[in-house]
C-alpha atoms as a PDB file:
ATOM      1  CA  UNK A   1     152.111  83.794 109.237  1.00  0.00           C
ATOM      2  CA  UNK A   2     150.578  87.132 106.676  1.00  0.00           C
ATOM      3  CA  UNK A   3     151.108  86.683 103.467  1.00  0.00           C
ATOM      4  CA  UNK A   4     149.682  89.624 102.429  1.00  0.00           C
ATOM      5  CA  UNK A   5     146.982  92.022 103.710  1.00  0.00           C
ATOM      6  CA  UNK A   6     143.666  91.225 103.863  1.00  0.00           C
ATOM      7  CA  UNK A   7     140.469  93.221 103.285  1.00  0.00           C
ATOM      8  CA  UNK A   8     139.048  94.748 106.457  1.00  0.00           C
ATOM      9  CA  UNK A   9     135.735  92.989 107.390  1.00  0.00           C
ATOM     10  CA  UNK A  10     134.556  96.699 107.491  1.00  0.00           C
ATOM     11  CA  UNK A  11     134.917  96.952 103.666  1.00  0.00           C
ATOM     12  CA  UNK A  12     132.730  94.219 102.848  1.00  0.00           C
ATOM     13  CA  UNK A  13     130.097  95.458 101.154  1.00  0.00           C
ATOM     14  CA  UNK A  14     126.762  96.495 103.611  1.00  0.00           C
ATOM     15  CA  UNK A  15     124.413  93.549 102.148  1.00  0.00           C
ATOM     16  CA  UNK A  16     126.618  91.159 102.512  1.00  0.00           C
ATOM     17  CA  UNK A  17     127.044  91.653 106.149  1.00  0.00           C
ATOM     18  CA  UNK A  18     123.368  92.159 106.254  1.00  0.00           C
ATOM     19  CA  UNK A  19     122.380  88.859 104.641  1.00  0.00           C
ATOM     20  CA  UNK A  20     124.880  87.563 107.678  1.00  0.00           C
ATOM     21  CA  UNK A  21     123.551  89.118 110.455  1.00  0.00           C
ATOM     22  CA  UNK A  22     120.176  87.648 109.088  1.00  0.00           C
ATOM     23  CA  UNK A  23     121.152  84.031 108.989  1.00  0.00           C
ATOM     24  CA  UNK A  24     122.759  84.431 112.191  1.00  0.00           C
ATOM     25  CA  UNK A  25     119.796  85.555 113.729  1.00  0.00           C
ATOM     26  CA  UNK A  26     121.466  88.801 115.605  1.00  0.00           C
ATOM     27  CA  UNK A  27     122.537  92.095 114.570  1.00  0.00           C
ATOM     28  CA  UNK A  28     126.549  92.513 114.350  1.00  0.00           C
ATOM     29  CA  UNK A  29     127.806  94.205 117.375  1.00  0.00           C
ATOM     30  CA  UNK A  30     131.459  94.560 116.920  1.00  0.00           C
ATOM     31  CA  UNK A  31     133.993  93.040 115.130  1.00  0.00           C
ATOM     32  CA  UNK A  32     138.146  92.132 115.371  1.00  0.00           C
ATOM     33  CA  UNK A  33     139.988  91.877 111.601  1.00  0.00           C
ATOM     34  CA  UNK A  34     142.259  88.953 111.788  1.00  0.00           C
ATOM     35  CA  UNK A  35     145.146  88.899 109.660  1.00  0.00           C
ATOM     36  CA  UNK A  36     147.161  85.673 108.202  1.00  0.00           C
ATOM     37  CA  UNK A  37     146.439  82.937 105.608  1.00  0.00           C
ATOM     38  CA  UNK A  38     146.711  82.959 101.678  1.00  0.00           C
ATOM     39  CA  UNK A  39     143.248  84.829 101.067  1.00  0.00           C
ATOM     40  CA  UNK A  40     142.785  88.639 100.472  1.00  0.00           C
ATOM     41  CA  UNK A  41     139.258  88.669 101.405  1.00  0.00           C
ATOM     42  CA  UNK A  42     138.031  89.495 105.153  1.00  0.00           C
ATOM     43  CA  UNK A  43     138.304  87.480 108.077  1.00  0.00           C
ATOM     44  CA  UNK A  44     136.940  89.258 111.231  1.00  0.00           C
ATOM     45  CA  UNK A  45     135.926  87.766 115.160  1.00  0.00           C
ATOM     46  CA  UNK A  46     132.493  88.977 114.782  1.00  0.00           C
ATOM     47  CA  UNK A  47     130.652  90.590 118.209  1.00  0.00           C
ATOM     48  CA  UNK A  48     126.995  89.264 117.900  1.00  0.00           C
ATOM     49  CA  UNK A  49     124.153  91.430 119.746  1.00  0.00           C
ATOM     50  CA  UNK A  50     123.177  88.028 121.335  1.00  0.00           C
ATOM     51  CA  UNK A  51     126.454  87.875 123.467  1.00  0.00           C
ATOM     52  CA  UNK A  52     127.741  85.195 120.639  1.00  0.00           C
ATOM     53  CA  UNK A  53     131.038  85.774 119.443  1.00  0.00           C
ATOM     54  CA  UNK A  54     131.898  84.060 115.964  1.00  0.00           C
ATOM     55  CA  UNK A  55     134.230  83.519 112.999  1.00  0.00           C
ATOM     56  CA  UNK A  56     133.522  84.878 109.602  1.00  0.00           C
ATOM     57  CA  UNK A  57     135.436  84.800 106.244  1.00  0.00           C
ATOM     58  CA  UNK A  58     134.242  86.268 102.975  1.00  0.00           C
ATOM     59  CA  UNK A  59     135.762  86.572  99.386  1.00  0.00           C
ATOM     60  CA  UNK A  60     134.439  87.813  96.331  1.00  0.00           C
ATOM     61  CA  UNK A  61     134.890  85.773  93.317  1.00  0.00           C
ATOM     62  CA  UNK A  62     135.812  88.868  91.340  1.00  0.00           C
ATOM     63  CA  UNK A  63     138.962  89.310  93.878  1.00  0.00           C
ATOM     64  CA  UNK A  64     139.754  85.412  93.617  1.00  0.00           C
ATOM     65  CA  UNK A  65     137.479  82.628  91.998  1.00  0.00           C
ATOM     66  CA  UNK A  66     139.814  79.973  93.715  1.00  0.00           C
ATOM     67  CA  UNK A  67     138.716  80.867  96.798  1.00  0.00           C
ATOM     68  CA  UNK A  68     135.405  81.739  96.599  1.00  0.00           C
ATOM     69  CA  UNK A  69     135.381  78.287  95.555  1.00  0.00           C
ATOM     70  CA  UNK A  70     137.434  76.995  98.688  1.00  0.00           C
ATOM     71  CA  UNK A  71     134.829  78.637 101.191  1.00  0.00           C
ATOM     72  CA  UNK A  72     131.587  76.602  99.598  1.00  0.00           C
ATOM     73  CA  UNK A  73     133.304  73.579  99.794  1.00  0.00           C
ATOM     74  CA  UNK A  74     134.525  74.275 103.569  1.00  0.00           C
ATOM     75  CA  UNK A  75     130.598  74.826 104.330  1.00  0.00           C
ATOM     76  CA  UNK A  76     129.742  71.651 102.618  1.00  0.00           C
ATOM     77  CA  UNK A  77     132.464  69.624 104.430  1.00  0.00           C
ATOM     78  CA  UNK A  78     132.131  71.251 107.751  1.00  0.00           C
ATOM     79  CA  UNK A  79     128.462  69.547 107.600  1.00  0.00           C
ATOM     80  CA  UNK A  80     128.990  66.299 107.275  1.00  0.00           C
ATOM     81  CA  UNK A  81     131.730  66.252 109.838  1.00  0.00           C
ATOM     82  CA  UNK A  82     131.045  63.920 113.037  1.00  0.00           C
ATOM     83  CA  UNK A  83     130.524  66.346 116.103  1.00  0.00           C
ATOM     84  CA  UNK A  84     133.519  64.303 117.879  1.00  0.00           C
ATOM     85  CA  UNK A  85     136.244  66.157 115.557  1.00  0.00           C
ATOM     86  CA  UNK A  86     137.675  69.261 116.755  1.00  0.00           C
ATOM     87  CA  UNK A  87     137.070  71.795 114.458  1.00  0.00           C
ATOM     88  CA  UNK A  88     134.346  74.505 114.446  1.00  0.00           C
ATOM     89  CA  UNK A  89     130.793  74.009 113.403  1.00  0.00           C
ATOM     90  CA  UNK A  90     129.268  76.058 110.733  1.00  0.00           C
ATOM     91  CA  UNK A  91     126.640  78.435 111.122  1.00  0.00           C
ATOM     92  CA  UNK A  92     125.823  80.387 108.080  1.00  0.00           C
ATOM     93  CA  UNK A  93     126.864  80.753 104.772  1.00  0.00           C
ATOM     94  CA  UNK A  94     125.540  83.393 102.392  1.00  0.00           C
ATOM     95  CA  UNK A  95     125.869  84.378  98.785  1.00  0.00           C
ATOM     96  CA  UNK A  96     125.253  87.957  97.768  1.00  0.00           C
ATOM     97  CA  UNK A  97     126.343  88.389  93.923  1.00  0.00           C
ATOM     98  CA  UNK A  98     130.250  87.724  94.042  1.00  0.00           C
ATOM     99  CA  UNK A  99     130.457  87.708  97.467  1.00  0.00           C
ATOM    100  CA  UNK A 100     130.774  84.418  99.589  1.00  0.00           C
ATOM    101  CA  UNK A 101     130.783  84.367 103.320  1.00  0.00           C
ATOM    102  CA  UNK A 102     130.937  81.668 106.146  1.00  0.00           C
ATOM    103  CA  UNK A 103     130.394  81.808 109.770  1.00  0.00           C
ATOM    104  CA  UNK A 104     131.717  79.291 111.842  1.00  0.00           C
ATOM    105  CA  UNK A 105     131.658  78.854 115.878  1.00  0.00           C
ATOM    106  CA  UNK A 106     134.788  80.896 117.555  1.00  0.00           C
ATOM    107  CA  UNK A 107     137.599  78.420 118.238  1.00  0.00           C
ATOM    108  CA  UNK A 108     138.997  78.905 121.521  1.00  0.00           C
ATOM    109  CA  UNK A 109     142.789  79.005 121.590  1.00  0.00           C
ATOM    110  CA  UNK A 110     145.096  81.222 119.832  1.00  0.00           C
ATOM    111  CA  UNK A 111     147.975  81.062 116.278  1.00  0.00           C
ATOM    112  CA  UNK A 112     151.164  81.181 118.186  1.00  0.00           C
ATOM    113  CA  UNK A 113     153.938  82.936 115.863  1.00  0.00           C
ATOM    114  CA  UNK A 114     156.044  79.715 115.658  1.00  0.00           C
ATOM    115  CA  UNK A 115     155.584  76.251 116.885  1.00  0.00           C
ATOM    116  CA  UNK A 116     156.336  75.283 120.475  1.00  0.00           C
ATOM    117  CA  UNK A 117     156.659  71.710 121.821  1.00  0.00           C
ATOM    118  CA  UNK A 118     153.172  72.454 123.750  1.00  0.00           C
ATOM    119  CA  UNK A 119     151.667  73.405 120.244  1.00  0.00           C
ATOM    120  CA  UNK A 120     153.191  70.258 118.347  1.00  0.00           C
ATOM    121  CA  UNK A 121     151.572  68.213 121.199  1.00  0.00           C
ATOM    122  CA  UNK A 122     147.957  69.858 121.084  1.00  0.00           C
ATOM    123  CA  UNK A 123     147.970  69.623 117.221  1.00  0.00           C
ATOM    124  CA  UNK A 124     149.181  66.242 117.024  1.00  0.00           C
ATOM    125  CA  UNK A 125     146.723  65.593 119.527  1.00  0.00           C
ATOM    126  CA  UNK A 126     143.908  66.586 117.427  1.00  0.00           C
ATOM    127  CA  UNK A 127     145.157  64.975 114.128  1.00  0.00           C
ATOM    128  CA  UNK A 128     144.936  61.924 115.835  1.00  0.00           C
ATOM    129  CA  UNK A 129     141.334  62.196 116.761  1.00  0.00           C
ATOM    130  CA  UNK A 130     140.443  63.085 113.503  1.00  0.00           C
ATOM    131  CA  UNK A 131     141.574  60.645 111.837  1.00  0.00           C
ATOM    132  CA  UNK A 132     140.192  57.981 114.312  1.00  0.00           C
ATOM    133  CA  UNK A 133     137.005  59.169 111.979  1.00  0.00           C
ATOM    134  CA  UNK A 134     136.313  56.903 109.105  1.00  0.00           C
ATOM    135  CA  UNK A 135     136.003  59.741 106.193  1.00  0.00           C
ATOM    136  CA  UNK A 136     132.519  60.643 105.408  1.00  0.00           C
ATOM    137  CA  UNK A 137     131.497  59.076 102.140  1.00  0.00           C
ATOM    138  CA  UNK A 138     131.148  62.123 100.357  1.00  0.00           C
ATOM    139  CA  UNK A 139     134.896  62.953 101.073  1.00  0.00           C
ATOM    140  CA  UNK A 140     136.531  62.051  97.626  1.00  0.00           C
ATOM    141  CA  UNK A 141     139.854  60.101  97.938  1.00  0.00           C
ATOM    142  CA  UNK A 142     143.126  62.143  99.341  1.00  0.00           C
ATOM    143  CA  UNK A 143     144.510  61.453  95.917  1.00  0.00           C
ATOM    144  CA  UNK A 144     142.238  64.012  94.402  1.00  0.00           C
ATOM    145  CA  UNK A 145     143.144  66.559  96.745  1.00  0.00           C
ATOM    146  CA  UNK A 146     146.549  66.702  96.276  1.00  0.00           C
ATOM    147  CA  UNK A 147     148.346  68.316  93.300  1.00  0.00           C
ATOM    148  CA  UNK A 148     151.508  68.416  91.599  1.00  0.00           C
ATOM    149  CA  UNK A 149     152.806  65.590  93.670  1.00  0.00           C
ATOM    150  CA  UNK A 150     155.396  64.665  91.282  1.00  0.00           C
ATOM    151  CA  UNK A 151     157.363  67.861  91.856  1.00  0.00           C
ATOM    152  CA  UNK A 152     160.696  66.003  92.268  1.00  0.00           C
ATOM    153  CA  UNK A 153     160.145  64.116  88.684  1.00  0.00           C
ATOM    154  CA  UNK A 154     159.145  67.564  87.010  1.00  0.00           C
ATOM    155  CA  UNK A 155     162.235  69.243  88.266  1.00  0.00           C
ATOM    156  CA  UNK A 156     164.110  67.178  86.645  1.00  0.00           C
ATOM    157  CA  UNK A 157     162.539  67.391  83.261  1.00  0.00           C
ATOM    158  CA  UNK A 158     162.875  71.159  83.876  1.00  0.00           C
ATOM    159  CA  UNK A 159     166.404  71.076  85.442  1.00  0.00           C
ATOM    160  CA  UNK A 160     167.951  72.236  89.078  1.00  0.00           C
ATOM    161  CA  UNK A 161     168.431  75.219  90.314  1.00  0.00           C
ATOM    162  CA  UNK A 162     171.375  74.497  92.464  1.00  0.00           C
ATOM    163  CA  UNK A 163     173.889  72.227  93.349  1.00  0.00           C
ATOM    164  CA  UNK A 164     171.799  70.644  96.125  1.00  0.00           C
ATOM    165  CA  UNK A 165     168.455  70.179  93.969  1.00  0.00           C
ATOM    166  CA  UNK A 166     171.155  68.429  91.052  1.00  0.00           C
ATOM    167  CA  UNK A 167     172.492  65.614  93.947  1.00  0.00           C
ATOM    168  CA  UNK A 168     168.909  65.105  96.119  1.00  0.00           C
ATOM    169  CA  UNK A 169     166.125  65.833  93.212  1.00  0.00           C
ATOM    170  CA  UNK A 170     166.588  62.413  91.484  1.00  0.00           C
ATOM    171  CA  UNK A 171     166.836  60.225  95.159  1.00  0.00           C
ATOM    172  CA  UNK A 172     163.323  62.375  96.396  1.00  0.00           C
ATOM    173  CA  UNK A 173     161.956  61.588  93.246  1.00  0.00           C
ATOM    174  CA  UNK A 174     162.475  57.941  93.939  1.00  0.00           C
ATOM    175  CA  UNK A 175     161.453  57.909  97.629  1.00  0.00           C
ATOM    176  CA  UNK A 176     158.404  60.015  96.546  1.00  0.00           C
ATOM    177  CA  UNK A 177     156.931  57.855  93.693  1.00  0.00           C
ATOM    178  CA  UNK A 178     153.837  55.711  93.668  1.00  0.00           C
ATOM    179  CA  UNK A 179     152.296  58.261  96.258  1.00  0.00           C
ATOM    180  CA  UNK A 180     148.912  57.597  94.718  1.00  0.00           C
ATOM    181  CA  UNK A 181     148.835  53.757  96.146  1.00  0.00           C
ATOM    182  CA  UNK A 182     150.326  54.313  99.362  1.00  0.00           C
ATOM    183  CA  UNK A 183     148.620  57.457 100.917  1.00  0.00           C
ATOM    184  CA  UNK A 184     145.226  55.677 100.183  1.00  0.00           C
ATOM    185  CA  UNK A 185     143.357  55.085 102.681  1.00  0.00           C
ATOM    186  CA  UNK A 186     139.332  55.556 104.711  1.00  0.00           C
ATOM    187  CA  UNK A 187     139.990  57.892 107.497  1.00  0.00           C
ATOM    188  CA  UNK A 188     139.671  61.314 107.752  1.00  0.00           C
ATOM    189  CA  UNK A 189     142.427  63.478 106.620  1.00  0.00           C
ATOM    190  CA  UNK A 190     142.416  67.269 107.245  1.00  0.00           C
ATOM    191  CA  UNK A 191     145.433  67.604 104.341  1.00  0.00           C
ATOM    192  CA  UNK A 192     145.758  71.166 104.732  1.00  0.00           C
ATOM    193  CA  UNK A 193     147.640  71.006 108.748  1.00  0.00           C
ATOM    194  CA  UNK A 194     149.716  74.432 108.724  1.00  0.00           C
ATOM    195  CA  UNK A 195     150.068  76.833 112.393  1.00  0.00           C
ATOM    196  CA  UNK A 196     147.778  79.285 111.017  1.00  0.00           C
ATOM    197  CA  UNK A 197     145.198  76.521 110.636  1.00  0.00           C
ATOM    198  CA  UNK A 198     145.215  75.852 113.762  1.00  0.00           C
ATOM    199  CA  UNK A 199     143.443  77.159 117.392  1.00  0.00           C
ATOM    200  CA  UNK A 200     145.557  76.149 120.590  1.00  0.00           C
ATOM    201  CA  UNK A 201     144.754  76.047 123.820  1.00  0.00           C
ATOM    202  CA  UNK A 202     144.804  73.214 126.317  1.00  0.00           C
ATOM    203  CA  UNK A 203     143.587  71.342 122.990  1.00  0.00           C
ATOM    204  CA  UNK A 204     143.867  71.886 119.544  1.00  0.00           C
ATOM    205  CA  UNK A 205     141.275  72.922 117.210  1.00  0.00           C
ATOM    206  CA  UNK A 206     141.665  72.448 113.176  1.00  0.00           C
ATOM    207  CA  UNK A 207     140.403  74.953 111.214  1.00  0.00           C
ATOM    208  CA  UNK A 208     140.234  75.383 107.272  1.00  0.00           C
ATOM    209  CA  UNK A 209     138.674  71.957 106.324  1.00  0.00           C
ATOM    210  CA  UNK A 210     137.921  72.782 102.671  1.00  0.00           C
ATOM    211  CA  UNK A 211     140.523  70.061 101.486  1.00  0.00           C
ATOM    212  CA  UNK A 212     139.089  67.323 103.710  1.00  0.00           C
ATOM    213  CA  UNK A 213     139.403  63.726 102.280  1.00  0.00           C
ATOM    214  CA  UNK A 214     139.678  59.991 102.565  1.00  0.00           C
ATOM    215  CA  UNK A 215     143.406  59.078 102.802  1.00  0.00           C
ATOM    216  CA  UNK A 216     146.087  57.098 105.607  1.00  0.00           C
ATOM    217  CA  UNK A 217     145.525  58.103 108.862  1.00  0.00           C
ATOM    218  CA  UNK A 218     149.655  59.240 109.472  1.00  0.00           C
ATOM    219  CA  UNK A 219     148.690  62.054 106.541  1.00  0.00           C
ATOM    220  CA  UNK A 220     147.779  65.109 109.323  1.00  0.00           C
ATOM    221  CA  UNK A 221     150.947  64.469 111.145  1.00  0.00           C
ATOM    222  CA  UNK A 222     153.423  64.015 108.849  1.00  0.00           C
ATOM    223  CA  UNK A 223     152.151  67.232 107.348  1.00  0.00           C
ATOM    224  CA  UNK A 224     152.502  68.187 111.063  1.00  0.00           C
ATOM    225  CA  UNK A 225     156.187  67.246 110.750  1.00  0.00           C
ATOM    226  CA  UNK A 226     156.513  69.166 107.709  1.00  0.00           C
ATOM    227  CA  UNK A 227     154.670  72.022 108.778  1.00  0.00           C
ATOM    228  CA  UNK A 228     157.221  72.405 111.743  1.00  0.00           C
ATOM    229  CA  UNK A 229     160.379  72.590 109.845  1.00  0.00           C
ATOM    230  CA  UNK A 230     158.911  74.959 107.147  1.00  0.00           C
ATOM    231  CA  UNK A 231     156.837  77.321 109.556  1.00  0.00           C
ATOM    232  CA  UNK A 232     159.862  77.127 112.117  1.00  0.00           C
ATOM    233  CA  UNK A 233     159.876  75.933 116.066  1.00  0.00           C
ATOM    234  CA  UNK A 234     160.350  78.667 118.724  1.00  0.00           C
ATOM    235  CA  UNK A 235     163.777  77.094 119.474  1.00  0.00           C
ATOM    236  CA  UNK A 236     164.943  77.537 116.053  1.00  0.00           C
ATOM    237  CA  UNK A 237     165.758  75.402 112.697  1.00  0.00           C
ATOM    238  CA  UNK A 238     167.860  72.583 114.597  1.00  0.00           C
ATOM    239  CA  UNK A 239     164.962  71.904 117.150  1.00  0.00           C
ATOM    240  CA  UNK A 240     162.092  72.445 114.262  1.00  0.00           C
ATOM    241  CA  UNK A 241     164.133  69.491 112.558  1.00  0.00           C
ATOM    242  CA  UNK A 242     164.629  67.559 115.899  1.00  0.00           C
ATOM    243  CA  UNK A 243     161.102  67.608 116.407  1.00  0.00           C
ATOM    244  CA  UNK A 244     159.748  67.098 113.059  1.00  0.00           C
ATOM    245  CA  UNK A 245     161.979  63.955 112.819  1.00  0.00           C
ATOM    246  CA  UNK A 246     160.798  62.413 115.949  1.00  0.00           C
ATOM    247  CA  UNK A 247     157.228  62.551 115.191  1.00  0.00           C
ATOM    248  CA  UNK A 248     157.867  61.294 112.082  1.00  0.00           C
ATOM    249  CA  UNK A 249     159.767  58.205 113.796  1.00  0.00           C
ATOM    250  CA  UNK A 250     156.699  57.112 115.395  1.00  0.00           C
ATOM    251  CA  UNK A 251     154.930  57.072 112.153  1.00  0.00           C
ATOM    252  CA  UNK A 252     154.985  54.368 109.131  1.00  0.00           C
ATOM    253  CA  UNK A 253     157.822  54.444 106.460  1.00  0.00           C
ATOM    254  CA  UNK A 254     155.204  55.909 103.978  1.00  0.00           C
ATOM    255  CA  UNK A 255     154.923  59.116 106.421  1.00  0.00           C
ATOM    256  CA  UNK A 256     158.689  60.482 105.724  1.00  0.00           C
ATOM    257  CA  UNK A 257     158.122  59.196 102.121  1.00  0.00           C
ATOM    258  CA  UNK A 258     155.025  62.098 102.041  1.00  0.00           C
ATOM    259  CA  UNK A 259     157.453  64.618 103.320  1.00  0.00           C
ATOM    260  CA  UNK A 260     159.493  64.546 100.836  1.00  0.00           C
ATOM    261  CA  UNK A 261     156.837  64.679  98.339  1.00  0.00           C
ATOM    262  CA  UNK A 262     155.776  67.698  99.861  1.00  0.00           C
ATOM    263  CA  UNK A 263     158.520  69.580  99.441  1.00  0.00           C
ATOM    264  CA  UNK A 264     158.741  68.261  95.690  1.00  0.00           C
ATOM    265  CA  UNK A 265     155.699  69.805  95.170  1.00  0.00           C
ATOM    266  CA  UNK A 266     155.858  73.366  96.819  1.00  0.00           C
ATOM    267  CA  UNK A 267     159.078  73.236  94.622  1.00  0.00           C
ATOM    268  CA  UNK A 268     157.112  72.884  91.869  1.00  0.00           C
ATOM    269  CA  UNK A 269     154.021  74.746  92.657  1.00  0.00           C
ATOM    270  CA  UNK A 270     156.019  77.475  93.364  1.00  0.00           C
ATOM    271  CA  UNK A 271     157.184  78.322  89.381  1.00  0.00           C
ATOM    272  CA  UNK A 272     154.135  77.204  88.040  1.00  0.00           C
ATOM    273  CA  UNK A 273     152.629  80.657  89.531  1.00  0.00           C
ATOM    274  CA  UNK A 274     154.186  83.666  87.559  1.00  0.00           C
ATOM    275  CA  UNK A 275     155.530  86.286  89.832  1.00  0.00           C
ATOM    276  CA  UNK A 276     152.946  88.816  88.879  1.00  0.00           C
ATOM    277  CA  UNK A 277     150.228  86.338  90.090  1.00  0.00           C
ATOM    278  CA  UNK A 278     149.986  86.199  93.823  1.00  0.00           C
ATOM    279  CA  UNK A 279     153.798  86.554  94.799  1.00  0.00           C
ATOM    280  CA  UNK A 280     153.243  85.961  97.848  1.00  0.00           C
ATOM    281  CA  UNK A 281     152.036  82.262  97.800  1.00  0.00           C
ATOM    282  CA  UNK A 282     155.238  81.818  95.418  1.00  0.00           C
ATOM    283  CA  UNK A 283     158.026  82.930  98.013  1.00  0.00           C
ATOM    284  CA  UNK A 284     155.962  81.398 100.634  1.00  0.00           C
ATOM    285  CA  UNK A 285     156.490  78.082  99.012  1.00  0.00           C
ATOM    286  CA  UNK A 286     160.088  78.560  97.514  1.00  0.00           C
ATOM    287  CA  UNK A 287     160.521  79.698 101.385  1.00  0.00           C
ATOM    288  CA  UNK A 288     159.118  75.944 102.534  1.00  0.00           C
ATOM    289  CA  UNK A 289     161.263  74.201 100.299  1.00  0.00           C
ATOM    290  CA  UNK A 290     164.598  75.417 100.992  1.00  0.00           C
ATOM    291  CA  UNK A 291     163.603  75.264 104.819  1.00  0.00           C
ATOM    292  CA  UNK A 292     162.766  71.598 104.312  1.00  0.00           C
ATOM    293  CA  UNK A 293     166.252  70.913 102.788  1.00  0.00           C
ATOM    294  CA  UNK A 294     167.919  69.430 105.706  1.00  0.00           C
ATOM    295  CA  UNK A 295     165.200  67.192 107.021  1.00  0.00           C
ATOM    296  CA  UNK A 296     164.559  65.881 103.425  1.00  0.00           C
ATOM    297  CA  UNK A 297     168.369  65.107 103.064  1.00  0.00           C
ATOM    298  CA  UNK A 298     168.016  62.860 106.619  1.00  0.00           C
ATOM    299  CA  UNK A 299     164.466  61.272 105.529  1.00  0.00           C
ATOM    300  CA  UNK A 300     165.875  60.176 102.052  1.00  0.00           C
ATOM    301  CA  UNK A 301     169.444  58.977 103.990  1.00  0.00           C
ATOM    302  CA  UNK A 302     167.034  57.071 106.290  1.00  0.00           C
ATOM    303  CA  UNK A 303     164.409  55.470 104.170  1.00  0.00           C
ATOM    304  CA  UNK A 304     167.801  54.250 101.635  1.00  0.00           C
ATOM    305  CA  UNK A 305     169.383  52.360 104.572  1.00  0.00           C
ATOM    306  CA  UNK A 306     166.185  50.627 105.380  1.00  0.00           C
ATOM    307  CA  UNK A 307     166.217  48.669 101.850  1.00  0.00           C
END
């Protein structure tokens, strides 16, 4: 899943990758630029002279502020995690002027291009562990990290697109509201599950915690489910949908109800950012949206004839 290309770990400017190698304690060997994601800055598999092998990613504020931002907030949340959830453990992170950088432990697994059953299975897997964590106490509420939730209402204030937003925008705005109350909740939520933040292998490891909360425990999976349909399933759109609406089965009524909402709000998010302005990230969630269409259609058609 690229978005758009990143900046070679190689570019980085030569203190910054000094001040690294320092608070790693070994001289850089080697590196491996890794592509995917929303940032431009660097993300390399870094060769350590000590026969360690870790994960770096680095952004200069000057490039993006947002996620400069995003990266000292992952460090801060990767600390306080409990050493029972599977995601990687942070080793250093340096400042150097604009520049930002954070080295985690090397995930074992691999992105696969599109979701398989196996990969559902392993990430699911690994969601539910999680969230078997009560949320640190520092975590704010899932709530707060979260925005634009009420997509479906601002659409229509703004007005549809198409035929299909004018007949399903009003009924996803009413399965959607009072999200707030009903994705509360103490255990720890990832929020942020998408393929390319993930590491498979026999298990799963999550990566990207920087929008950790406290929220429902069904929150990671049915952004699993979501994730599925908009990402796409090796099989194709009729078996991403198949699977997505199985796992959500298994889950509470609410889980379906945050589906929905999701797609509400990369509909929303996705002409609040002016094409000039990352265009990437806008396609990319006009892209999730319209994927989303038909499983949103059977959620809503569900959830109505269980009143």
């Amino acid at each position: 899943m690229t978005f758009t290309p990143r900046a070679a770990w190689a570019d980085t400017p030569q203190p910054v990758r000094a001040a690294l190698a320092r608070a790693l304690g070994a001289t850089i060997a080697g590196h491996t630029d890794l592509h995917g994601g929303m940032s431009p800055g660097p993300a390399a598999g870094l060769r350590l002279a000590d026969g360690r092998q870790v994960f770096v990613k680095a952004v200069s504020a000057d490039v993006r502020e947002h996620n400069h931002k995003m990266i000292r907030q992952e460090s801060e949340i990767l600390d306080i995690l409990p050493a029972s959830v599977p995601a990687p453990r942070r080793l250093a992170t340096i400042e150097h002027g604009p520049w930002i950088a954070l080295a985690t432990t090397w995930a074992a697994g691999t992105t696969p291009p599109a979701w398989t059953d196996a990969a559902i299975a392993a990430v699911a897997g690994a969601c539910r562990t999680a969230s078997a964590h009560r949320a640190p106490g520092a975590l704010p509420p899932v709530a707060k990290r979260i925005f634009h939730f009420d997509g479906w209402d601002r659409l229509l204030d703004t007005g549809a697109a198409d035929d299909w937003e004018t007949a399903n925008a009003g009924p996803a705005a009413e399965v959607s509201a009072g999200w707030e109350q009903w994705t509360a909740g103490d255990a720890l939520v990832h929020r942020d599950i998408r393929l390319d933040n993930t590491a498979v292998g026999e298990r799963a490891t999550l990566l990207d915690w920087a929008y950790a909360a406290a929220g429902a425990p069904w929150i990671d999976l049915a952004q699993l489910a979501a994730d599925v349909v908009a990402t796409g399933h090796a099989l194709g759109p009729a078996a991403a949908t198949d699977r997505a609406y199985r796992l959500l089965r298994t889950l509470p009524p609410e889980a379906p109800r945050f589906v929905v909402g999701l797609a509400g709000m990369w509909r929303i998010r996705a002409v609040m950012t002016p094409e000039t302005v990352l265009p990437y990230i806008s396609a990319w969630r006009k892209a999730r949206t319209v994927a989303l269409r038909p499983l949103v259609i059977r959620l809503i058609a569900a959830l109505q004839g269980c009143r």
